[in-house]
C-alpha atoms as a PDB file:
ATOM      1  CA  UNK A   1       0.000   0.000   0.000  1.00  0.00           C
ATOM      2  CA  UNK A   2       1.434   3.175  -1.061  1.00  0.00           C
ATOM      3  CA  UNK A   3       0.576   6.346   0.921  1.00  0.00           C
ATOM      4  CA  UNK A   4       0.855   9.555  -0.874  1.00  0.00           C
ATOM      5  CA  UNK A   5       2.463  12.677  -0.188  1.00  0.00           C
ATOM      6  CA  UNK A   6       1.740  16.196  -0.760  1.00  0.00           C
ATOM      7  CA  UNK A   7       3.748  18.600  -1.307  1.00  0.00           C
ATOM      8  CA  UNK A   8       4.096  21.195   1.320  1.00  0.00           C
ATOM      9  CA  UNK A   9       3.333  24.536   1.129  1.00  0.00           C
ATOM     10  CA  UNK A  10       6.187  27.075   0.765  1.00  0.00           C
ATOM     11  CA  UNK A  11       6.711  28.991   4.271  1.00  0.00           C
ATOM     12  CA  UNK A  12       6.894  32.905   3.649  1.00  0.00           C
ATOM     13  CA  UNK A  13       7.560  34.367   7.061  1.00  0.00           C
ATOM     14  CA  UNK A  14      10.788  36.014   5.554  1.00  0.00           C
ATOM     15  CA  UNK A  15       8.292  38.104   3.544  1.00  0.00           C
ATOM     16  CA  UNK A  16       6.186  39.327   6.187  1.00  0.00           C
ATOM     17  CA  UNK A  17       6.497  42.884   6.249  1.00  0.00           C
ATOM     18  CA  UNK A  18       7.115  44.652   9.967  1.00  0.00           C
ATOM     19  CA  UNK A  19       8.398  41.351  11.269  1.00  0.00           C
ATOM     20  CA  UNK A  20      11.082  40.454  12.665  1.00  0.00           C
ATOM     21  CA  UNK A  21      12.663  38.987   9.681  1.00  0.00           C
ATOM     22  CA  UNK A  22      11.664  41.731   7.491  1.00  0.00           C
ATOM     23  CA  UNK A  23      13.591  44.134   9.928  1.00  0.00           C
ATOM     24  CA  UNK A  24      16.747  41.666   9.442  1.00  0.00           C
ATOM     25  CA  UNK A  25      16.263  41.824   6.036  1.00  0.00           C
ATOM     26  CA  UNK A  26      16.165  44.957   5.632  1.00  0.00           C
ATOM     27  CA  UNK A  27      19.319  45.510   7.867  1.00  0.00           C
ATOM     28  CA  UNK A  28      21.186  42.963   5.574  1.00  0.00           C
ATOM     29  CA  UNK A  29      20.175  45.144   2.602  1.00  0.00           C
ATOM     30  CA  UNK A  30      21.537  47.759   4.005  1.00  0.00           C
ATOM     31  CA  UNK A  31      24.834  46.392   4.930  1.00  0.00           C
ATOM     32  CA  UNK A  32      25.736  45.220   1.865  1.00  0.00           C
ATOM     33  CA  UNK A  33      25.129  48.445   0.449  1.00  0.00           C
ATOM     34  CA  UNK A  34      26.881  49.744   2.591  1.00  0.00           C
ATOM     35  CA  UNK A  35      29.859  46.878   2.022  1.00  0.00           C
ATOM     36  CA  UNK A  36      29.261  47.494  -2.015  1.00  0.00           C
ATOM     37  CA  UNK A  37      30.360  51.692  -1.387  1.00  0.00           C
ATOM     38  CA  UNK A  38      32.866  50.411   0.915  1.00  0.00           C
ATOM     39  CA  UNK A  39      34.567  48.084  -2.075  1.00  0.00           C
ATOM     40  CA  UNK A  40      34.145  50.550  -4.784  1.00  0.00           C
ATOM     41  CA  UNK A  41      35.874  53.346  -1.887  1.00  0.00           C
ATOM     42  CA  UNK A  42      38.752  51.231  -0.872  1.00  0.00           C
ATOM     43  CA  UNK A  43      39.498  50.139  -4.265  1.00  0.00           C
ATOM     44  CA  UNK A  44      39.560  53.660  -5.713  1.00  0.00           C
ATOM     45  CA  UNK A  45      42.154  54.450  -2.305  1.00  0.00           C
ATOM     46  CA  UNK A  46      44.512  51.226  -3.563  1.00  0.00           C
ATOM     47  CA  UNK A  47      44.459  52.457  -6.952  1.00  0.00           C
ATOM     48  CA  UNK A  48      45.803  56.319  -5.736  1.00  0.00           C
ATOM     49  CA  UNK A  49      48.243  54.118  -3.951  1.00  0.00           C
ATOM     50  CA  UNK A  50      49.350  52.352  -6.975  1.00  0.00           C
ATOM     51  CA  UNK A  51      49.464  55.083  -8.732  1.00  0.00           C
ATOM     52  CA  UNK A  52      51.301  57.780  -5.886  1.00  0.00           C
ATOM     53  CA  UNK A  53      52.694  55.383  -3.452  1.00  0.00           C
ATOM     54  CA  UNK A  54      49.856  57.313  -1.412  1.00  0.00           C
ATOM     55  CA  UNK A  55      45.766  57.748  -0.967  1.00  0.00           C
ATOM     56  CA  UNK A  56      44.014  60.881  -1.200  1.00  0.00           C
ATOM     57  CA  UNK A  57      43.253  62.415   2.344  1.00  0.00           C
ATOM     58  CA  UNK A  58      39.610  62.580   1.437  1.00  0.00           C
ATOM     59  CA  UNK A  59      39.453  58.955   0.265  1.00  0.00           C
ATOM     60  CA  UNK A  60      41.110  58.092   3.186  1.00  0.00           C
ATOM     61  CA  UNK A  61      38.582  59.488   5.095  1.00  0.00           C
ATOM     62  CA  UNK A  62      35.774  58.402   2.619  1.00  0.00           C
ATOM     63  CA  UNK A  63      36.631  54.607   3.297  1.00  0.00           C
ATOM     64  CA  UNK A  64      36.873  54.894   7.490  1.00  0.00           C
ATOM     65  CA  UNK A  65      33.724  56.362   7.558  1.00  0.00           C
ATOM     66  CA  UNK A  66      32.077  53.822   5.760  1.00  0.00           C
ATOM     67  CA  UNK A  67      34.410  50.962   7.814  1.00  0.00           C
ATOM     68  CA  UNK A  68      32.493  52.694  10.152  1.00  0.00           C
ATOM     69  CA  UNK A  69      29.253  52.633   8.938  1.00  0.00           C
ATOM     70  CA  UNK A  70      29.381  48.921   8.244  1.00  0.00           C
ATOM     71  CA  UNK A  71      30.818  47.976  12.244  1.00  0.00           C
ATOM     72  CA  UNK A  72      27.727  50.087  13.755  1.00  0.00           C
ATOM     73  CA  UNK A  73      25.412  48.458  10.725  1.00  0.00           C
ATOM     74  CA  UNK A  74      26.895  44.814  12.113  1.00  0.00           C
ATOM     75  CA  UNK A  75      26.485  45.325  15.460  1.00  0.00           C
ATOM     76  CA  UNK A  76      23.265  46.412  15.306  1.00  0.00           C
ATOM     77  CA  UNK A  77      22.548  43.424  12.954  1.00  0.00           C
ATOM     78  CA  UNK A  78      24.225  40.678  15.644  1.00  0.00           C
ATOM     79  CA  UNK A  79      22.788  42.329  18.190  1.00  0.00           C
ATOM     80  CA  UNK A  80      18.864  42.387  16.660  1.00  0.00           C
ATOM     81  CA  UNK A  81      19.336  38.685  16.244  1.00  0.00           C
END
């Protein structure tokens, strides 16, 4: 006797909005925007150092604010989970 089995429903509780989850989500989203301007920052500063054995003040500047950015954005993240 074979028993049959149906197929279970997908669970969506990622996409419920105002949940927990979607506030994680959300955070993540933000983080790796935040990591994306951080990549395209830094490798901007290692191509002034290529280029002048040294990085722009500004883009110096640019990228530790965003290092920054990203340890608050993780800490809230690790912290909110």
């Amino acid at each position: 006797m074979k028993t049959e089995r149906k197929a279970a429903s997908p669970e969506n509780k990622a996409l419920t909005p105002g949940g927990k989850n979607h506030q994680l989500n959300s955070a993540v989203d933000e983080f790796m925007h935040s990591f994306d301007s951080f990549k395209q920052a830094n490798d901007e500063r290692l191509g002034q150092i290529e280029k002048r054995m040294s990085a722009d003040v500004i883009t110096v500047e640019k990228v530790d604010r965003i290092n920054a950015a990203l340890d608050t954005q993780n800490n809230f993240s690790t912290n909110s989970v």
